[in-house]
Protein backbone atom coordinates (compact mmCIF):
# COMPACT_ATOMS: atom_id res chain seq x y z
CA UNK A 1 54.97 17.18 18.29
CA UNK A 2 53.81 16.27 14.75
CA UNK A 3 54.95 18.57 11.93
CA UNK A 4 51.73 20.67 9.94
CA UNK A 5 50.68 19.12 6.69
CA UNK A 6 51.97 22.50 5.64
CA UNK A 7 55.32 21.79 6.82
CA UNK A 8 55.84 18.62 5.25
CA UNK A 9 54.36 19.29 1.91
CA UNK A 10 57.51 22.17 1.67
CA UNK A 11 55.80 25.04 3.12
CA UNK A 12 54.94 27.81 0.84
CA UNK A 13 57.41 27.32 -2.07
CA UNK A 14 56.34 23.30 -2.18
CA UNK A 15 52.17 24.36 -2.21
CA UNK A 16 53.16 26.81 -5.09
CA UNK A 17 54.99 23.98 -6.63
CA UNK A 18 51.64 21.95 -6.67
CA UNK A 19 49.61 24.48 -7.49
CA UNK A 20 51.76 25.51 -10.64
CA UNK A 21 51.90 22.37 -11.84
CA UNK A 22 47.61 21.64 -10.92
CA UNK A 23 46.65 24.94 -12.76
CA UNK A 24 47.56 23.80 -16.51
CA UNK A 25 46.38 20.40 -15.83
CA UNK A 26 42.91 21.93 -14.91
CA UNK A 27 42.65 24.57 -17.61
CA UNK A 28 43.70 22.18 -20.40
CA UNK A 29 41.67 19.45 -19.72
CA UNK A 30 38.82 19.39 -22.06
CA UNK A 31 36.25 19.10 -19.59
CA UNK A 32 36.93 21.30 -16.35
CA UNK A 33 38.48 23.77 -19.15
CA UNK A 34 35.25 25.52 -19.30
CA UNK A 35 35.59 26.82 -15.97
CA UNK A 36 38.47 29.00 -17.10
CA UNK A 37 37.81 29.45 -20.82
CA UNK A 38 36.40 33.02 -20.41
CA UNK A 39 38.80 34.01 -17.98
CA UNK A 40 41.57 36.66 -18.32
CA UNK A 41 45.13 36.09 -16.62
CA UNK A 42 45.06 38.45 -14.60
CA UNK A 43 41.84 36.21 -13.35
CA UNK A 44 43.72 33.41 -13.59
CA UNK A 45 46.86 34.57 -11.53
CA UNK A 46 44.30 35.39 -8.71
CA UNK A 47 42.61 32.41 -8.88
CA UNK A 48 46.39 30.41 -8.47
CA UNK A 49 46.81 32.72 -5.39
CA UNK A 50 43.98 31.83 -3.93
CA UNK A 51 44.45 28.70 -4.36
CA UNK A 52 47.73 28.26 -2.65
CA UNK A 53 46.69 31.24 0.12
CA UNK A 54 43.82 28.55 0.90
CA UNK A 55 45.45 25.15 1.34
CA UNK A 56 48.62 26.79 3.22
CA UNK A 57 46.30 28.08 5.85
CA UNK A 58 44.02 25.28 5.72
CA UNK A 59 46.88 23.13 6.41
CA UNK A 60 48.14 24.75 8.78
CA UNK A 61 50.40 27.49 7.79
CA UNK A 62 50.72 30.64 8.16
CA UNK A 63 48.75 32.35 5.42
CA UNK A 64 45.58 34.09 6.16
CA UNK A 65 42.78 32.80 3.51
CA UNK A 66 40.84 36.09 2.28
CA UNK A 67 38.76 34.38 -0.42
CA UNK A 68 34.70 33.33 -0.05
CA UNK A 69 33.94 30.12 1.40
CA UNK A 70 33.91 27.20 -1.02
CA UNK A 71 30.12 27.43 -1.79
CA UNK A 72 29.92 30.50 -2.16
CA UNK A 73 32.75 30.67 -4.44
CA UNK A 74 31.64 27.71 -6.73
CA UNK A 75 27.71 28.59 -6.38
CA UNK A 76 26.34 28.24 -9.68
CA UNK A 77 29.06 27.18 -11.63
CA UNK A 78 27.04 23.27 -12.28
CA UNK A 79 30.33 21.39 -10.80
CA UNK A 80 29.10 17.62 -10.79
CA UNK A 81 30.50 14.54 -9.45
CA UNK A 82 32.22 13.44 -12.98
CA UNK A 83 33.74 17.00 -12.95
CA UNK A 84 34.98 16.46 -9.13
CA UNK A 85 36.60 13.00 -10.29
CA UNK A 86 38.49 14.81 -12.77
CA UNK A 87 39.71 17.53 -10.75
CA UNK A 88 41.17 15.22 -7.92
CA UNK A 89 42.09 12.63 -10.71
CA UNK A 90 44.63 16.05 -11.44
CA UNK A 91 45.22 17.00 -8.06
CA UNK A 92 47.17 13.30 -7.53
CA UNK A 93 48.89 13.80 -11.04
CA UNK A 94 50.57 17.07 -9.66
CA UNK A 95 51.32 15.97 -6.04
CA UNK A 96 52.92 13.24 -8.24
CA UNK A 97 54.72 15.02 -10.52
CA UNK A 98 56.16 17.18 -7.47
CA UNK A 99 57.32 14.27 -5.62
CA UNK A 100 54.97 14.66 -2.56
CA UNK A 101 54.96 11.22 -1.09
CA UNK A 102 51.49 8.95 -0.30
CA UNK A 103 51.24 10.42 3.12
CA UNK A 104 51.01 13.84 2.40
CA UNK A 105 49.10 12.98 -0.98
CA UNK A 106 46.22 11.15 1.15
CA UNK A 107 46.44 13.58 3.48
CA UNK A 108 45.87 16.41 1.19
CA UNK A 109 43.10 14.07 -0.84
CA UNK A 110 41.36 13.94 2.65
CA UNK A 111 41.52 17.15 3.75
CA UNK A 112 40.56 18.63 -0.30
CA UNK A 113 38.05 15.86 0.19
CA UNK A 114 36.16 17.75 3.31
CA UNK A 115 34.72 20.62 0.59
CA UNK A 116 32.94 18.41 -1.85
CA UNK A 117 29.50 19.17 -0.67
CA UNK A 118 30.18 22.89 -0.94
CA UNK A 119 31.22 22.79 -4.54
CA UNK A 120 29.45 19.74 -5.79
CA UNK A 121 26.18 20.93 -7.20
CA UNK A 122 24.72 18.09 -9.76
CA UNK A 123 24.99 14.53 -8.13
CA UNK A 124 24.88 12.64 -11.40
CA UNK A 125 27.32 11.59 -13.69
């Protein structure tokens, strides 16, 4: 029996890990900032727990995912290709800087990889 994605990216603790370390990277980049710019913390904190509630059940742990669906969640918000670039171009940088090894990280890239249409809205660069 293969272990979950879940289990060998370090469960719960090692999904916070990425997502702590994705969440600055995202909000301080000077492009993908704007998504957060008007946001409170207490907006903020959700979003990071939403985050990490997502990919643990998505792969395949035990947290239940309460948030929308990815397009209904990013509906609106203009996310285009060149902004989707960036944001995985992050995502690798913090699987990196947590140690997770190429497996995992092209596993993760894959599976993130499966919700582009539903947040992708503009096409062009």
């Amino acid at each position: 029996m293969t272990d979950t994605l879940y289990s060998r990216l370090g469960g719960y603790d090692g999904i916070v890990a990425v997502a702590d370390n994705l969440l600055p990277r995202l909000v301080g980049d000077e492009d993908l900032g704007r998504f957060w710019a008007h946001r409170g913390d207490d907006g903020i904190a959700r979003e990071r727990q939403l985050l990490i509630d997502f990919v643990a059940h998505v792969t395949g742990g035990p947290m239940y995912y309460t948030g929308r669906d990815m397009k209904t969640a990013h509906a609106g918000m203009k996310i285009s290709a060149r902004d989707w670039e960036r944001f995985l171009g992050h995502l690798q940088a913090a699987l990196a800087a947590v140690e997770v090894g190429p497996d995992e990280t092209s596993d993760v890239l894959a599976l993130i990889g499966t919700t582009r249409a539903e947040i992708v809205e503009i096409e062009a660069n």
